[in-house]
Protein backbone atom coordinates (compact mmCIF):
# COMPACT_ATOMS: atom_id res chain seq x y z
CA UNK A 1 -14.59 -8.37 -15.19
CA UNK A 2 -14.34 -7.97 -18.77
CA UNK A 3 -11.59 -5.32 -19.82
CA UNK A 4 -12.93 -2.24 -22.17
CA UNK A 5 -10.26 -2.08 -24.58
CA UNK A 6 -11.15 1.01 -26.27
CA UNK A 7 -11.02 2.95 -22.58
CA UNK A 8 -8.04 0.42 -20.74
CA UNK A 9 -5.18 2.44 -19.51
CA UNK A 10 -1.74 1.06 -18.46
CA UNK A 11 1.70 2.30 -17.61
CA UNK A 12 4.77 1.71 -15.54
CA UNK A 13 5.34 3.97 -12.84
CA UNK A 14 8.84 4.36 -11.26
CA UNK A 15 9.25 4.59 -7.95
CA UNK A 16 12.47 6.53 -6.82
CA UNK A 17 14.53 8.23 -3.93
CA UNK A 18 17.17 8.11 -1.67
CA UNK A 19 17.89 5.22 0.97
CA UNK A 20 15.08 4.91 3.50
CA UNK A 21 12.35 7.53 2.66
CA UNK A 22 9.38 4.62 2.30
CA UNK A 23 9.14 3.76 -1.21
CA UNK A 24 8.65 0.02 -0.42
CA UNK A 25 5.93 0.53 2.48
CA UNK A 26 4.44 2.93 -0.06
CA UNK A 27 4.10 0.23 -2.87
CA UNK A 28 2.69 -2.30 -0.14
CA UNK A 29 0.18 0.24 0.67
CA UNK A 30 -0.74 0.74 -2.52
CA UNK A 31 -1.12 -2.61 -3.74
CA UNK A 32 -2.71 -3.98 -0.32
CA UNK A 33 -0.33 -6.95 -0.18
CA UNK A 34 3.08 -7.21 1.20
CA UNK A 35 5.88 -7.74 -1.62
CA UNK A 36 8.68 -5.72 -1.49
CA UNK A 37 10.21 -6.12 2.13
CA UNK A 38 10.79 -3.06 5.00
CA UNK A 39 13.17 -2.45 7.70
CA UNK A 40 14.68 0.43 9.57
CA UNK A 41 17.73 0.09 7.70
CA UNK A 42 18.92 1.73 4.67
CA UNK A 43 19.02 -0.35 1.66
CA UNK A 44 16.73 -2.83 2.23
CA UNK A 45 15.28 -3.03 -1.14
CA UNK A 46 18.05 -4.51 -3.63
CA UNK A 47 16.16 -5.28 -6.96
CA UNK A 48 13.95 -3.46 -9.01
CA UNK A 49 10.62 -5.35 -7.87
CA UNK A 50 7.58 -4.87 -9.93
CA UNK A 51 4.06 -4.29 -8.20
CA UNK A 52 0.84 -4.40 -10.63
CA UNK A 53 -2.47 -2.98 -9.76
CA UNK A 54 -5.52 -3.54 -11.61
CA UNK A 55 -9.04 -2.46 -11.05
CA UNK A 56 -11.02 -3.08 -13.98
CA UNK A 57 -9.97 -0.84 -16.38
CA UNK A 58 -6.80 0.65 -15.31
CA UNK A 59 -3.57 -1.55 -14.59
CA UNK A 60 -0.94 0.48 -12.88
CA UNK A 61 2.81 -1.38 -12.84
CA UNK A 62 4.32 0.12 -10.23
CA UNK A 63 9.09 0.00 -10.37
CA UNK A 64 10.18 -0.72 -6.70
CA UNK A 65 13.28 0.76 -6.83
CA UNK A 66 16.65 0.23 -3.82
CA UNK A 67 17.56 4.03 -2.54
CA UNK A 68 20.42 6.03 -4.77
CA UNK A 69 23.16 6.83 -2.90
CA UNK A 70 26.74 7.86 -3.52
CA UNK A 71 28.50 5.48 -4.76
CA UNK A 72 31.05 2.74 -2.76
CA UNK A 73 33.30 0.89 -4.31
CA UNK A 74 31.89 -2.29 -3.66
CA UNK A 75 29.98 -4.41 -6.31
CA UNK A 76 26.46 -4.49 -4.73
CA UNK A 77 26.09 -0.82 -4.14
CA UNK A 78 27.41 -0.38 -7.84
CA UNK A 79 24.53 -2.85 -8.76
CA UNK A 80 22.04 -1.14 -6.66
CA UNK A 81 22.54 2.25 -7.82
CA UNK A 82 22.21 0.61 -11.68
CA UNK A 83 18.74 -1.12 -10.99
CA UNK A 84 17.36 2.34 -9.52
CA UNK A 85 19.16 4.09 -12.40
CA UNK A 86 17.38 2.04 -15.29
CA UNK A 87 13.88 2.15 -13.89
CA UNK A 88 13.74 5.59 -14.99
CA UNK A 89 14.11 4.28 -18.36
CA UNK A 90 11.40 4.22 -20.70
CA UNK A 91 8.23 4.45 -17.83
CA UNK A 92 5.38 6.66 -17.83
CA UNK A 93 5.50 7.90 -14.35
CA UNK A 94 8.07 8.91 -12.01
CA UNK A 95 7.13 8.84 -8.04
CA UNK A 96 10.10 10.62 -6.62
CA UNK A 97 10.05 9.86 -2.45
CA UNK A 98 10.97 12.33 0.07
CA UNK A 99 11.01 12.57 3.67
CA UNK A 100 8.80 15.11 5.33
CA UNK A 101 10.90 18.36 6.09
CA UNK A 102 14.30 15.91 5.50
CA UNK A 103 16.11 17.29 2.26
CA UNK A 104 20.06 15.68 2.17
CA UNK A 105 22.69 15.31 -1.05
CA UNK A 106 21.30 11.75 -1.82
CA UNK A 107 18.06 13.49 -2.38
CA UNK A 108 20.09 15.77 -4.89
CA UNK A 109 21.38 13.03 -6.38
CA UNK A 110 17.97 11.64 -6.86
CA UNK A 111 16.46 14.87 -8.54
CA UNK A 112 19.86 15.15 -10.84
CA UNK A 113 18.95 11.51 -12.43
CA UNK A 114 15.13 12.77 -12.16
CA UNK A 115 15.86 15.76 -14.37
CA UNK A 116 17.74 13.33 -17.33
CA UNK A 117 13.79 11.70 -17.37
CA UNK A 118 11.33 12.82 -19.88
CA UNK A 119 8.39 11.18 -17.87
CA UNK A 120 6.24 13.74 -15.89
CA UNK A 121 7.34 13.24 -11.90
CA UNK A 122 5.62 13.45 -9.23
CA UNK A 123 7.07 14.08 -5.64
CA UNK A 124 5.67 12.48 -2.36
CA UNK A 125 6.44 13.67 0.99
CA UNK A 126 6.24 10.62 3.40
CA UNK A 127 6.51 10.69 7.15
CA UNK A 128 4.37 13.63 7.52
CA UNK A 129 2.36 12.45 10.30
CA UNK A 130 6.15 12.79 12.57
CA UNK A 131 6.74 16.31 11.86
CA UNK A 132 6.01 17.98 15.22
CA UNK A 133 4.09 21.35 13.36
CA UNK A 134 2.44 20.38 10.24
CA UNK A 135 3.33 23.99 9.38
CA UNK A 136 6.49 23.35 8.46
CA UNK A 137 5.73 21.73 5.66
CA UNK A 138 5.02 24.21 3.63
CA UNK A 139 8.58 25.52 3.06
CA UNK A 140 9.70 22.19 2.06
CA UNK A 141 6.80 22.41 -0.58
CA UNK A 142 7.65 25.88 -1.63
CA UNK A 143 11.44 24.38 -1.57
CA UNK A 144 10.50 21.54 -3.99
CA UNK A 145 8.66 23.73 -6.19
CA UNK A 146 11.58 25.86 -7.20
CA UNK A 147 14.25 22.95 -7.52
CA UNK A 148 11.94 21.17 -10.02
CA UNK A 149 8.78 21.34 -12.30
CA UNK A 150 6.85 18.54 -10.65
CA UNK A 151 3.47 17.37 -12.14
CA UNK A 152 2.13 17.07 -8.48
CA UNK A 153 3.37 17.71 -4.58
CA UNK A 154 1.58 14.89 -2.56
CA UNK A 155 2.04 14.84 1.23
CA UNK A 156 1.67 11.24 2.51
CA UNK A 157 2.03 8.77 5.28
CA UNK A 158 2.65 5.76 4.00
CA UNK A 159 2.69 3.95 6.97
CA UNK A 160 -0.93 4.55 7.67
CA UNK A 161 -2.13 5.10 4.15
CA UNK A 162 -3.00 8.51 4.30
CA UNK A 163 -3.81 10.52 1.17
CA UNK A 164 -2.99 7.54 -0.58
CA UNK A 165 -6.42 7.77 -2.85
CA UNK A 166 -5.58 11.08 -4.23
CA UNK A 167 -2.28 9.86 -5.16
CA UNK A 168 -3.63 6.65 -6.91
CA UNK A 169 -6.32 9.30 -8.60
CA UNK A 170 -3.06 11.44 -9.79
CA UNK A 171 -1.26 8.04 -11.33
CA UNK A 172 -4.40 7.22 -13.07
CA UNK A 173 -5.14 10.22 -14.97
CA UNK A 174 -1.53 10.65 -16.13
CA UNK A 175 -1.68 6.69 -17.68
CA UNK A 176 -1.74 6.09 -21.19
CA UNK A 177 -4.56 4.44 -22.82
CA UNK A 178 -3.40 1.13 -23.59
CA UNK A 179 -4.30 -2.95 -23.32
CA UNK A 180 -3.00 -4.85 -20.22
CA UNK A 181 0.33 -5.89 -19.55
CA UNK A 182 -0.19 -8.79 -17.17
CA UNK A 183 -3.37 -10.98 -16.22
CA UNK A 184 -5.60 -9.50 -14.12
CA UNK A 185 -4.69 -11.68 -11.05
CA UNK A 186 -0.93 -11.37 -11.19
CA UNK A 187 0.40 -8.92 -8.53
CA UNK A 188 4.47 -9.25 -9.33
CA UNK A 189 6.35 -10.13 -11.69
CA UNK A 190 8.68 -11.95 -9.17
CA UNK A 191 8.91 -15.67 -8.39
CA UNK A 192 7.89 -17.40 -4.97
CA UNK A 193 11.43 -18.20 -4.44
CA UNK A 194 12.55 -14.48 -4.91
CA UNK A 195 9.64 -13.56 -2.20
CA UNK A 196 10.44 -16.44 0.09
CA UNK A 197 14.30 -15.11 0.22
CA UNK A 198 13.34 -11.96 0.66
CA UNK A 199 11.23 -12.97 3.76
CA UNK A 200 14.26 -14.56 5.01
CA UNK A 201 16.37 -11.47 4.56
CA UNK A 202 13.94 -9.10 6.18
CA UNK A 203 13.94 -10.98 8.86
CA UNK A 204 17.41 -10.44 9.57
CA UNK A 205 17.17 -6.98 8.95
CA UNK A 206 14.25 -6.13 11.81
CA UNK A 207 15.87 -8.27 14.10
CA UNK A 208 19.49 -7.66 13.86
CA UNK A 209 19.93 -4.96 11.59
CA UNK A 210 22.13 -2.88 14.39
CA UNK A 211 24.49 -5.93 14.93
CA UNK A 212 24.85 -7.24 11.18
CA UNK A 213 25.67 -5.39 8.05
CA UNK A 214 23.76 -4.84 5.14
CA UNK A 215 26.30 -7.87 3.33
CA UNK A 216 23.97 -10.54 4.12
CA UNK A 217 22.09 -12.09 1.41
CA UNK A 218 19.26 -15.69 1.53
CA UNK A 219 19.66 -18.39 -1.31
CA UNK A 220 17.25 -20.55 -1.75
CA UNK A 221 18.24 -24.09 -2.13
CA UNK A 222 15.37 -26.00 -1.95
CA UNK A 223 11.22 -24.80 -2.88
CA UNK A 224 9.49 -27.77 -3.32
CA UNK A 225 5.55 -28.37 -3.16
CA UNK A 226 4.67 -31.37 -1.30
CA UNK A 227 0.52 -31.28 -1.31
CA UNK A 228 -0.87 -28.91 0.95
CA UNK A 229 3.14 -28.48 2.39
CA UNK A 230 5.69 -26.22 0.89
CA UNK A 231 9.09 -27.44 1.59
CA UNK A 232 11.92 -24.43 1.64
CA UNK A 233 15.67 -24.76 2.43
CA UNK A 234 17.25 -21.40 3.03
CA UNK A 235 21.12 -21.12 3.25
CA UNK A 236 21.78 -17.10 4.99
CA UNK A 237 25.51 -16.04 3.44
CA UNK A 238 27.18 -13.84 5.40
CA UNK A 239 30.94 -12.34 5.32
CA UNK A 240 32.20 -13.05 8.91
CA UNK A 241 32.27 -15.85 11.29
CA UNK A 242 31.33 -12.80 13.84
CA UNK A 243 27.91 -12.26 11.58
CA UNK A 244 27.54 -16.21 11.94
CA UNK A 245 27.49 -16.84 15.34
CA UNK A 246 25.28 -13.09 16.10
CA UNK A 247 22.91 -14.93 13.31
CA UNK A 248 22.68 -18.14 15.30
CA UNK A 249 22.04 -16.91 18.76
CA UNK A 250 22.73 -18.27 21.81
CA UNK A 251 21.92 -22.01 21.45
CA UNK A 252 20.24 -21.38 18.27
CA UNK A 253 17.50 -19.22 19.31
CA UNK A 254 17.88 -16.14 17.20
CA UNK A 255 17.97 -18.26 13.75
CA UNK A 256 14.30 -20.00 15.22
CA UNK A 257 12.96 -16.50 15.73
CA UNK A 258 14.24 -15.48 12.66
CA UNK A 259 12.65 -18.76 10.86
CA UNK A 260 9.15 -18.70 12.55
CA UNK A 261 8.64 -14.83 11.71
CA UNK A 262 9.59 -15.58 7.84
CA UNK A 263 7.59 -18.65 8.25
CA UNK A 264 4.53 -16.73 8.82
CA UNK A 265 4.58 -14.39 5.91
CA UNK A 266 5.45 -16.98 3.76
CA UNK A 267 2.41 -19.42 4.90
CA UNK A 268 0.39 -15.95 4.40
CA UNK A 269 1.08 -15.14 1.42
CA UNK A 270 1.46 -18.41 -0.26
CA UNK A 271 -1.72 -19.46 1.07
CA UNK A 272 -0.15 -22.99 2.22
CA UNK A 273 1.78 -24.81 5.27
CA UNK A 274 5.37 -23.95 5.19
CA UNK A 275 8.15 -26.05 6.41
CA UNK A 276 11.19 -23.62 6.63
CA UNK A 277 14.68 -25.17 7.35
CA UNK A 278 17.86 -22.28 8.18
CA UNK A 279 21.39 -22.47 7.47
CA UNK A 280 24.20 -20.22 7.96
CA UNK A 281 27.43 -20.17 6.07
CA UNK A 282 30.53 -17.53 5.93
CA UNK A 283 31.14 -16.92 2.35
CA UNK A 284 33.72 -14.15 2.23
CA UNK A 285 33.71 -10.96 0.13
CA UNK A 286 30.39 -11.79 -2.28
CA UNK A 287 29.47 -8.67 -1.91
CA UNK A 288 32.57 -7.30 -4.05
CA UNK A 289 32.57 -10.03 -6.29
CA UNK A 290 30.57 -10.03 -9.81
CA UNK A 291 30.62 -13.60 -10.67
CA UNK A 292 29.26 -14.42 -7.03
CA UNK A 293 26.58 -11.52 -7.49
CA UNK A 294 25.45 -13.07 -10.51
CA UNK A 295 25.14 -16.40 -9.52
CA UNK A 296 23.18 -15.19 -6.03
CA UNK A 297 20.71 -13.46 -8.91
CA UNK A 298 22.01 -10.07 -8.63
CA UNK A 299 22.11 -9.34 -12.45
CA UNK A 300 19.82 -7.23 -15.01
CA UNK A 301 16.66 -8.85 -15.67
């Protein structure tokens, strides 16, 4: 489809909130292709992970963001809280996530950096399909409306995709006009490798995500095409031989699981047959240490 230059809109559109609320299923949902990885657990989502959406012509860029929270002392929360931070620089959108009748201090924290933002913001209420009386949404509506001038209140499930299409209608209108940013086929701006890891990590997460910290993080050693066959070595860094061994399973059989699930989602989403080979090592305090965030890729971009 040729693009209409003189009627093309495009913009980057921030995605924000606290730890947890559903800003990665919602960018999923909205782009109709898993990218950005989901679990139960808080701070899931590390790295600012860019989502683009284009239907003819409109091209919406959409800033997966990991949840603000108060700050810890170590490194990687310092580096989380700096790529959520700097996606509210210089977009055209804000989409600040909040959860259903749910309103805590990280969500104050949110609004505070929301408020330094010049971009209009709109607020989306996720997880309204658990609240037990719809009526009691309306307070937290009413309560949103006085802390802050928000463009729009959208009430969403995520999960299911619902009212999704008048938020998309809401992001479009409030897009500049402008030419493309990226080709028309190009959904992230994030390498196979990057995905693949991610994959890995998620993994993890969904399966053990009681029993092993949040200080786990998937390099990826080896990403080689072989034909029809993608060849991918995977070494899982943990901080404790305790993680190791909970990791491995009994006889191995919790690092297979872990393997076959990522292997799926890889071999769907990469369209070929993937051969995915699991390590575990103990590599102790990288999560507190900069040079060892760097070099796992856990810098600026």
């Amino acid at each position: 489809m040729m693009m209409d230059k003189e009627n093309s809109r495009s913009g980057y559109i921030a995605i924000v909130g606290r730890p947890n609320v559903g800003k990665s299923t919602l960018l999923n949902r909205i782009l109709g292709q898993k990218i950005s990885i989901t679990s139960r657990k808080p701070q899931t989502t590390r790295h600012k992970i860019l989502g683009v959406k284009t239907c003819g012509d409109v091209q919406a860029i959409y800033i997966d963001t990991p949840g603000l929270h108060r700050e810890r002392k170590e490194a990687l929360n310092h580096y989380m809280n700096s790529q959520a931070s700097s996606a509210l620089r210089d977009v055209d959108l804000v989409i600040m996530v909040v959860e259903r009748d749910v309103w805590t201090d990280e969500d104050e924290l949110v609004l505070d950096k929301v408020r330094q933002c010049r971009s209009p913001v709109i607020a989306v209420v996720n997880k309204v399909d658990l609240l037990q009386e719809q009526a009691r949404l309306l307070p937290l509506i009413e309560m949103l409306s006085k802390k802050f001038e928000f463009a729009e209140i959208v009430p969403t499930c995520a999960r299911r995709g619902d009212n999704l299409d008048r938020l998309e209608k809401l992001i479009v209108e409030r897009l500049p006009k402008g030419v493309h940013y990226f080709p028309e086929d190009q959904i992230t701006d994030r390498s196979e490798r990057f995905l693949a890891s991610e994959m890995v990590r998620e993994k993890i997460m969904r399966r053990l995500g009681d029993e092993v910290p949040y200080q786990i993080t998937v390099e990826i050693e080896q990403f080689k095409h072989e034909g029809k066959l993608l060849r991918i070595r995977a070494l899982i860094l943990v901080e404790r031989d305790g993680q190791k061994r909970i990791i491995i399973g009994h006889r191995g059989e919790q690092l297979k699981q872990i393997g076959r699930d990522a292997r799926i989602d890889m071999e769907r989403l990469f369209g070929v047959k993937v051969m995915l080979h699991l390590w575990v090592k103990v590599k102790t305090g990288w999560a507190d240490n900069e040079r060892s965030l760097r070099s796992l890729g856990y810098h600026e971009s």
